[in-house]
Protein backbone atom coordinates (compact mmCIF):
# COMPACT_ATOMS: atom_id res chain seq x y z
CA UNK A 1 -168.28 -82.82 -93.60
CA UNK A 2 -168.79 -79.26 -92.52
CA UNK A 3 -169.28 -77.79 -88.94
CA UNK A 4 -172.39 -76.22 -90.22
CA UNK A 5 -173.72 -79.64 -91.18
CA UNK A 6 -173.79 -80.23 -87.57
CA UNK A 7 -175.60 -77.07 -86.78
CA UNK A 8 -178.23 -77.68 -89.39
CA UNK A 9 -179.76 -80.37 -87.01
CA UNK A 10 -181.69 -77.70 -84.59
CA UNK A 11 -183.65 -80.66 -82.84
CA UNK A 12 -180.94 -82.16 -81.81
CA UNK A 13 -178.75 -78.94 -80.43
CA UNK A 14 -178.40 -78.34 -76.30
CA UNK A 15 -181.38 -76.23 -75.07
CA UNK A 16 -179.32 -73.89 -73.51
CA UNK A 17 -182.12 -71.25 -71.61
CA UNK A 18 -182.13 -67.92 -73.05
CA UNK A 19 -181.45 -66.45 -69.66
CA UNK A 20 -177.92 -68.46 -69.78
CA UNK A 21 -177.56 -66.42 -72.74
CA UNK A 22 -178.46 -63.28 -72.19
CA UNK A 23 -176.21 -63.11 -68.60
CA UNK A 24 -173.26 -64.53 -71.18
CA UNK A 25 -173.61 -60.88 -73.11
CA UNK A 26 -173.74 -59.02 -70.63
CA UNK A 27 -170.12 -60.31 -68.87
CA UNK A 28 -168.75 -57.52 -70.70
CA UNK A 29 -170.78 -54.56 -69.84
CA UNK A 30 -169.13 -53.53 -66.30
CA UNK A 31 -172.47 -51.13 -65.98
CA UNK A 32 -174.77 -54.38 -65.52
CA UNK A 33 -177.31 -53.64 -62.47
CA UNK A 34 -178.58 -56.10 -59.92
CA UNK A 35 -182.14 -55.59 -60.53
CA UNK A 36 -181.35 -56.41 -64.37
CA UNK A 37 -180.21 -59.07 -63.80
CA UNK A 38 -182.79 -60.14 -61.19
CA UNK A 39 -185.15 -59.69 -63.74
CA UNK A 40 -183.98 -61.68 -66.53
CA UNK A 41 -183.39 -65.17 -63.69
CA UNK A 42 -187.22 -64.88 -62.37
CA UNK A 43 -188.35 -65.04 -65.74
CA UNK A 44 -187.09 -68.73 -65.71
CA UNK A 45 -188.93 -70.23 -62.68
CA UNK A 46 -186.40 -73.99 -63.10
CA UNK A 47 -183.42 -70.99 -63.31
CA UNK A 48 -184.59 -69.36 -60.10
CA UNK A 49 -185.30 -72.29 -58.14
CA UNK A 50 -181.89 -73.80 -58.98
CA UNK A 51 -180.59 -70.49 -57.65
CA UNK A 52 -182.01 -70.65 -54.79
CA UNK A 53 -181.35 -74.19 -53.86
CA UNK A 54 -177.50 -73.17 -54.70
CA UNK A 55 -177.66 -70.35 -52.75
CA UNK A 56 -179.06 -72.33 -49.27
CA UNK A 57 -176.35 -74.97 -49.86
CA UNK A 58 -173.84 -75.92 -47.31
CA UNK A 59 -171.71 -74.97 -50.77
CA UNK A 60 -171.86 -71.25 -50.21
CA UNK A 61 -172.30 -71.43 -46.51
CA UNK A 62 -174.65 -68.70 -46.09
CA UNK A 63 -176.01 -67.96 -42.22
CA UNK A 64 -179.52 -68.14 -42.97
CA UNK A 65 -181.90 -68.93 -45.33
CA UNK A 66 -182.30 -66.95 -48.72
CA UNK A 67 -185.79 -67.26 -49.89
CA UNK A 68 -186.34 -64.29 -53.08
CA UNK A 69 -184.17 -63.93 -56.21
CA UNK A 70 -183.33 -60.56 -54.90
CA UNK A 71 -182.15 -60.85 -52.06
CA UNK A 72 -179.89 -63.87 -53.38
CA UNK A 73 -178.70 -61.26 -56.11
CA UNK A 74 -177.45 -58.86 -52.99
CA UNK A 75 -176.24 -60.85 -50.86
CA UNK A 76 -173.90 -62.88 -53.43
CA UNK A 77 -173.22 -60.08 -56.03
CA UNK A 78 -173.03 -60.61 -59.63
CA UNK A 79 -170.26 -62.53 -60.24
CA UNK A 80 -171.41 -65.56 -58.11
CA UNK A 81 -174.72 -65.05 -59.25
CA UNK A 82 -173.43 -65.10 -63.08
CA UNK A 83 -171.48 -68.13 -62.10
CA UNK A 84 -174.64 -70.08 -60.66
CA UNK A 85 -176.87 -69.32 -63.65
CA UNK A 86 -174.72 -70.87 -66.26
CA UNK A 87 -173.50 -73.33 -63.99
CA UNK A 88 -176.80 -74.48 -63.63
CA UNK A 89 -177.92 -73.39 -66.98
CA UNK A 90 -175.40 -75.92 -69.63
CA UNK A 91 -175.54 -78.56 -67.17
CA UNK A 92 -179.47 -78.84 -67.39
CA UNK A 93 -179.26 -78.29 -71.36
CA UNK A 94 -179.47 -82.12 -72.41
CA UNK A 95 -180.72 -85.00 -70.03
CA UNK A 96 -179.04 -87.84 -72.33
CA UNK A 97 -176.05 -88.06 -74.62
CA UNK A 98 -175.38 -92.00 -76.77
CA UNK A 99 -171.64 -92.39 -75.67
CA UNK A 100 -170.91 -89.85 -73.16
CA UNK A 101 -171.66 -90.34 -69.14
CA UNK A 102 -173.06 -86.83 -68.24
CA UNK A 103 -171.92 -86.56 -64.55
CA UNK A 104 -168.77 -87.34 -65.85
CA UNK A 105 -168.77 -84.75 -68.64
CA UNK A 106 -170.07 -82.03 -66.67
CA UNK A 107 -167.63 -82.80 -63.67
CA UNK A 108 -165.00 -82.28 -66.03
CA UNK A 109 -166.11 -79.35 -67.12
CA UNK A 110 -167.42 -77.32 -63.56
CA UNK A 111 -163.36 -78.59 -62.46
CA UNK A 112 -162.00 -76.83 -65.57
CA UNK A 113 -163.95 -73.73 -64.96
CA UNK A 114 -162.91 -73.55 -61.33
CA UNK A 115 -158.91 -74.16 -62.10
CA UNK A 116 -159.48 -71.44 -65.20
CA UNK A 117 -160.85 -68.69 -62.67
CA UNK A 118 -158.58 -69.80 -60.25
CA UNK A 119 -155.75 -69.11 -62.42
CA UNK A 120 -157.68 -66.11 -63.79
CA UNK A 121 -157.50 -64.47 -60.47
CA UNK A 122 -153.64 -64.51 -60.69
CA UNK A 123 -153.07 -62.36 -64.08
CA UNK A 124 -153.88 -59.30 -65.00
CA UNK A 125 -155.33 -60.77 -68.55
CA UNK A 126 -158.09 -62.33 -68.14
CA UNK A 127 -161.58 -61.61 -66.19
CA UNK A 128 -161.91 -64.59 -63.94
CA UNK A 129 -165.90 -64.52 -64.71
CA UNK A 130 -165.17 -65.46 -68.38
CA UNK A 131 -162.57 -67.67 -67.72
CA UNK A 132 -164.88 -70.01 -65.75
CA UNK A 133 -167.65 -69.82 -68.56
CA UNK A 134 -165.03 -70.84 -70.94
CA UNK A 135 -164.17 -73.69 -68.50
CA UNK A 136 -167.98 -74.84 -68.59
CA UNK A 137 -168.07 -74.80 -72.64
CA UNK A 138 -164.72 -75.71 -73.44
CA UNK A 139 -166.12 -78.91 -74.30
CA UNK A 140 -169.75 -78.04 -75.65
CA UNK A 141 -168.26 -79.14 -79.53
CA UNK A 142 -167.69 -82.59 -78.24
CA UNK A 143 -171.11 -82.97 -76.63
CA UNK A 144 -172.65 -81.08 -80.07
CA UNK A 145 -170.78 -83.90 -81.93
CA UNK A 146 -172.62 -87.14 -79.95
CA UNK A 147 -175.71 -85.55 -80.45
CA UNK A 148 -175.59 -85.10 -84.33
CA UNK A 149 -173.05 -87.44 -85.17
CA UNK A 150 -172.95 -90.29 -82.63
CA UNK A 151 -171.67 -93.41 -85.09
CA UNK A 152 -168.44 -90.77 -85.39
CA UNK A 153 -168.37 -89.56 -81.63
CA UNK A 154 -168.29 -93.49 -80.88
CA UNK A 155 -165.31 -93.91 -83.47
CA UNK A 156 -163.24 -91.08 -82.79
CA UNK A 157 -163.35 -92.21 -79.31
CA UNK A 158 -162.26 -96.39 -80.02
CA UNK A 159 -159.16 -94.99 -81.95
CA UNK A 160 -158.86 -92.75 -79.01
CA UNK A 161 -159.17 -95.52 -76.34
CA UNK A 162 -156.67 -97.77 -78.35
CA UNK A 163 -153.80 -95.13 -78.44
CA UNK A 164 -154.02 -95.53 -82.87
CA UNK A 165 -154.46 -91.28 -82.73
CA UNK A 166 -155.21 -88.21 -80.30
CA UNK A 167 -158.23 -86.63 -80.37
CA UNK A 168 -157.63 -83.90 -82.05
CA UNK A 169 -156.18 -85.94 -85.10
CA UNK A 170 -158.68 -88.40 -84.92
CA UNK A 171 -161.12 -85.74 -85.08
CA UNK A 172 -159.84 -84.15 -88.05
CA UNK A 173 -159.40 -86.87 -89.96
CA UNK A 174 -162.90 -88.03 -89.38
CA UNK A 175 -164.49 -84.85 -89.73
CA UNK A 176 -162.05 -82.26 -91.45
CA UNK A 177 -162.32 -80.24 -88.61
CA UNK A 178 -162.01 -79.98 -84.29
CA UNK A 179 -164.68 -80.29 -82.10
CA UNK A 180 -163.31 -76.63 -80.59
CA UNK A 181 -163.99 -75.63 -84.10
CA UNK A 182 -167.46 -77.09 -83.65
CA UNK A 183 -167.36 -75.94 -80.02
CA UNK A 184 -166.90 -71.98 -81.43
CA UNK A 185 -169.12 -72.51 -84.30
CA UNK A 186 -172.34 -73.16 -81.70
CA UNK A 187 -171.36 -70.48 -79.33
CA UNK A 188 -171.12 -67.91 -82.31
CA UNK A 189 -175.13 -69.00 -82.87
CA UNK A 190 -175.67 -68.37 -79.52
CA UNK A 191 -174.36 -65.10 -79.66
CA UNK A 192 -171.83 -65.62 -77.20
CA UNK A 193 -169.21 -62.92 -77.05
CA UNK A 194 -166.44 -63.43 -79.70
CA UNK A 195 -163.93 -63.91 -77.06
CA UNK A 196 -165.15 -66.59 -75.33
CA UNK A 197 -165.74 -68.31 -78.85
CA UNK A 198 -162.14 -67.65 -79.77
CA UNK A 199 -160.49 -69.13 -76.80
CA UNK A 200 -162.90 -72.42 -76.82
CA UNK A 201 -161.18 -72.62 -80.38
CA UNK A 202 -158.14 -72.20 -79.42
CA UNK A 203 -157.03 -73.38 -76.04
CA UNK A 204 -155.66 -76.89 -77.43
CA UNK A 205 -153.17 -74.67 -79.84
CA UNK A 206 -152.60 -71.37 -77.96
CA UNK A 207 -149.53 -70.27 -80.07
CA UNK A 208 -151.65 -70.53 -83.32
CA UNK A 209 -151.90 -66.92 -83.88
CA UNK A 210 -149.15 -64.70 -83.87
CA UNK A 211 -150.36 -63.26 -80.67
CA UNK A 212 -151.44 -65.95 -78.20
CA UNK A 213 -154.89 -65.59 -76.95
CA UNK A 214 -154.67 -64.94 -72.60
CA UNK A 215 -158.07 -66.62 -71.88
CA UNK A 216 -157.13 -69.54 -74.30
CA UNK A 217 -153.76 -69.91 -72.33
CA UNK A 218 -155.67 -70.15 -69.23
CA UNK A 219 -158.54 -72.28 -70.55
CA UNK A 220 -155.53 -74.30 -71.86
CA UNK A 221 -153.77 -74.38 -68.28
CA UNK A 222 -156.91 -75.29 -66.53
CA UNK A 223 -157.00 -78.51 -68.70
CA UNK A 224 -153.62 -79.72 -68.21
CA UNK A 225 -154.22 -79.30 -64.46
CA UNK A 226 -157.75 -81.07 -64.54
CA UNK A 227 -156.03 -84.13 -66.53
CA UNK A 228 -153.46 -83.91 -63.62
CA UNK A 229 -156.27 -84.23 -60.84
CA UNK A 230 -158.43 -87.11 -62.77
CA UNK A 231 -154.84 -88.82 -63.29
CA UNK A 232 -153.78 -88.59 -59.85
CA UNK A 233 -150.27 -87.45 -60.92
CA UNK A 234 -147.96 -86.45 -58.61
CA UNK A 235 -147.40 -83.46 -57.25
CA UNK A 236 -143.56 -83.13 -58.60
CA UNK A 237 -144.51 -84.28 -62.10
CA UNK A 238 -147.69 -81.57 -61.72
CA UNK A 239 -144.70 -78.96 -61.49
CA UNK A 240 -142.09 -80.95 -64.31
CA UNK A 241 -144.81 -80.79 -66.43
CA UNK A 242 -146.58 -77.22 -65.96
CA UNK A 243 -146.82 -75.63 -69.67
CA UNK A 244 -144.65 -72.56 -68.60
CA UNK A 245 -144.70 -70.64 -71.82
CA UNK A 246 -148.16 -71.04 -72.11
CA UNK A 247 -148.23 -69.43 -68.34
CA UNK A 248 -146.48 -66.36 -69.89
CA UNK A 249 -148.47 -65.92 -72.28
CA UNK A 250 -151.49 -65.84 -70.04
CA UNK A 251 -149.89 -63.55 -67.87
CA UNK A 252 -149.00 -65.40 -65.00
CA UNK A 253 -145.77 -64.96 -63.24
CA UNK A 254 -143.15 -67.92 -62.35
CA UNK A 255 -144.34 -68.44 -59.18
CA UNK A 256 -147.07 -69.97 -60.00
CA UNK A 257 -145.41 -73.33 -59.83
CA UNK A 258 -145.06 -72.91 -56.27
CA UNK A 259 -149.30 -72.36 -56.07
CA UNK A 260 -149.93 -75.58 -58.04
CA UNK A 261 -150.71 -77.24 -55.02
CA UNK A 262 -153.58 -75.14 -54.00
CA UNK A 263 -155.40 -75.61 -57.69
CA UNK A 264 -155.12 -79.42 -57.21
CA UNK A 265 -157.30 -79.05 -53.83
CA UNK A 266 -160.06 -78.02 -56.33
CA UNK A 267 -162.74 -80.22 -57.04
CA UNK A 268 -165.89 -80.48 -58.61
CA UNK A 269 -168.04 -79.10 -55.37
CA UNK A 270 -170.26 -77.41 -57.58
CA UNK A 271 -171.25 -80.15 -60.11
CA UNK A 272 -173.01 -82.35 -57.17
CA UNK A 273 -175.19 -79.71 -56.51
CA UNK A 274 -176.57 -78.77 -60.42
């Protein structure tokens, strides 16, 4: 089996709107205005009304009540803006996936986005706004997988569950390839930014290029911490076991064992209101 044999099943691929896509191009361009981006979120009335409902949350804590697209686009700026749209945008992309609970899934994936633009924040490297789409998708290959493949999905996950392989074996063995490599292969047909393609690809082997990737190193740092938090593991064994080469390589300084605490705190706020 190929990746693009997955890809050749259109009906079955996430419905991702097109303004999710469009704000995903335009990360990059550091000359975006507000009132472009206003315009392409009212053109998707479920978009804007999520938006809104976001924006009046006790989440953002806002003093009064925000009632036009615009005036949610000034008052939060881009980045938060950006960061509600796609939040809102993948999590509303399927309704039902055989073998995968979706709250789960997509708490998973709003916690990794958070701990990746938290860490973000701290090096020079990476832009925190990509970092925490990267968190969101990180795992889009897997969900592409139970929706073409399910009978597979369901067995790579059984040898999973009984400890006979890791994923990422299981996966190739099964398929001949990774669900990141499925995961980058979708994200290149949306026309997402090479980049952010890239790191999805590469966050569970940062070191496979001669030059690691930064955002892959973070995406890659946001997991281990995010298995840390679902585990419960303690705080001690959070530090013992803190990937610091990988930290390097993302930019981040030593010290950043001595913040771990802090990106445990995070949870999955976000994800209860989408």
């Amino acid at each position: 089996m190929q990746v693009k044999d997955l890809l050749r099943q259109t009906d079955k691929l996430p419905n991702v709107p097109d303004v999710v896509r469009e704000l995903i191009l335009l990360l990059n361009d550091p000359d975006v205005n507000y009132s472009e981006l206003t315009e392409k979120v009212s053109h998707d009335q479920t978009i804007s009304l999520k938006v809104l409902r976001l924006v009046n949350s006790a989440y953002f804590g806002l003093s009064r009540k925000i009632s036009s697209i615009d005036e949610a686009t000034v008052l939060l700026g881009t980045e938060k803006l950006k960061t509600l749209v796609i939040a809102s945008g993948f999590a509303g992309s399927v309704a039902k996936v055989e073998g995968l609970k979706l709250p789960e899934f997509w708490a998973d994936s709003f916690r990794v986005a958070e701990l990746a633009q938290w860490l973000a924040k701290r090096t020079p490297l990476v832009q925190a706004d990509e970092a925490f789409t990267v968190g969101i998708v990180h795992n889009i290959g897997r969900l592409l997988l139970h929706l073409t493949e399910p009978a597979i999905a369901q067995e790579i996950q059984i040898l999973v569950a009984n400890r006979k392989a890791g994923r990422v074996k299981a996966e190739q063995d099964l398929l001949g390839f990774t669900s990141q490599d499925a995961g980058k292969a979708l994200m290149d047909l949306w026309k997402f930014p090479p980049s952010l393609g890239l790191a999805v690809q590469l966050h569970k082997r940062p070191f496979a290029n001669e030059d690691p990737n930064p955002l892959a190193c973070v995406l890659n740092l946001a997991c281990y911490l995010n298995a840390c938090i679902r585990t419960e593991r303690e705080y001690d064994l959070v530090r013992e076991g803190f990937p610091m080469a990988v930290a390097k390589a993302a930019g981040l300084t030593e010290g950043i064992v001595y913040e771990l605490e802090d990106a445990l705190m995070i949870g999955d706020g976000l994800n209860q209101l989408i």
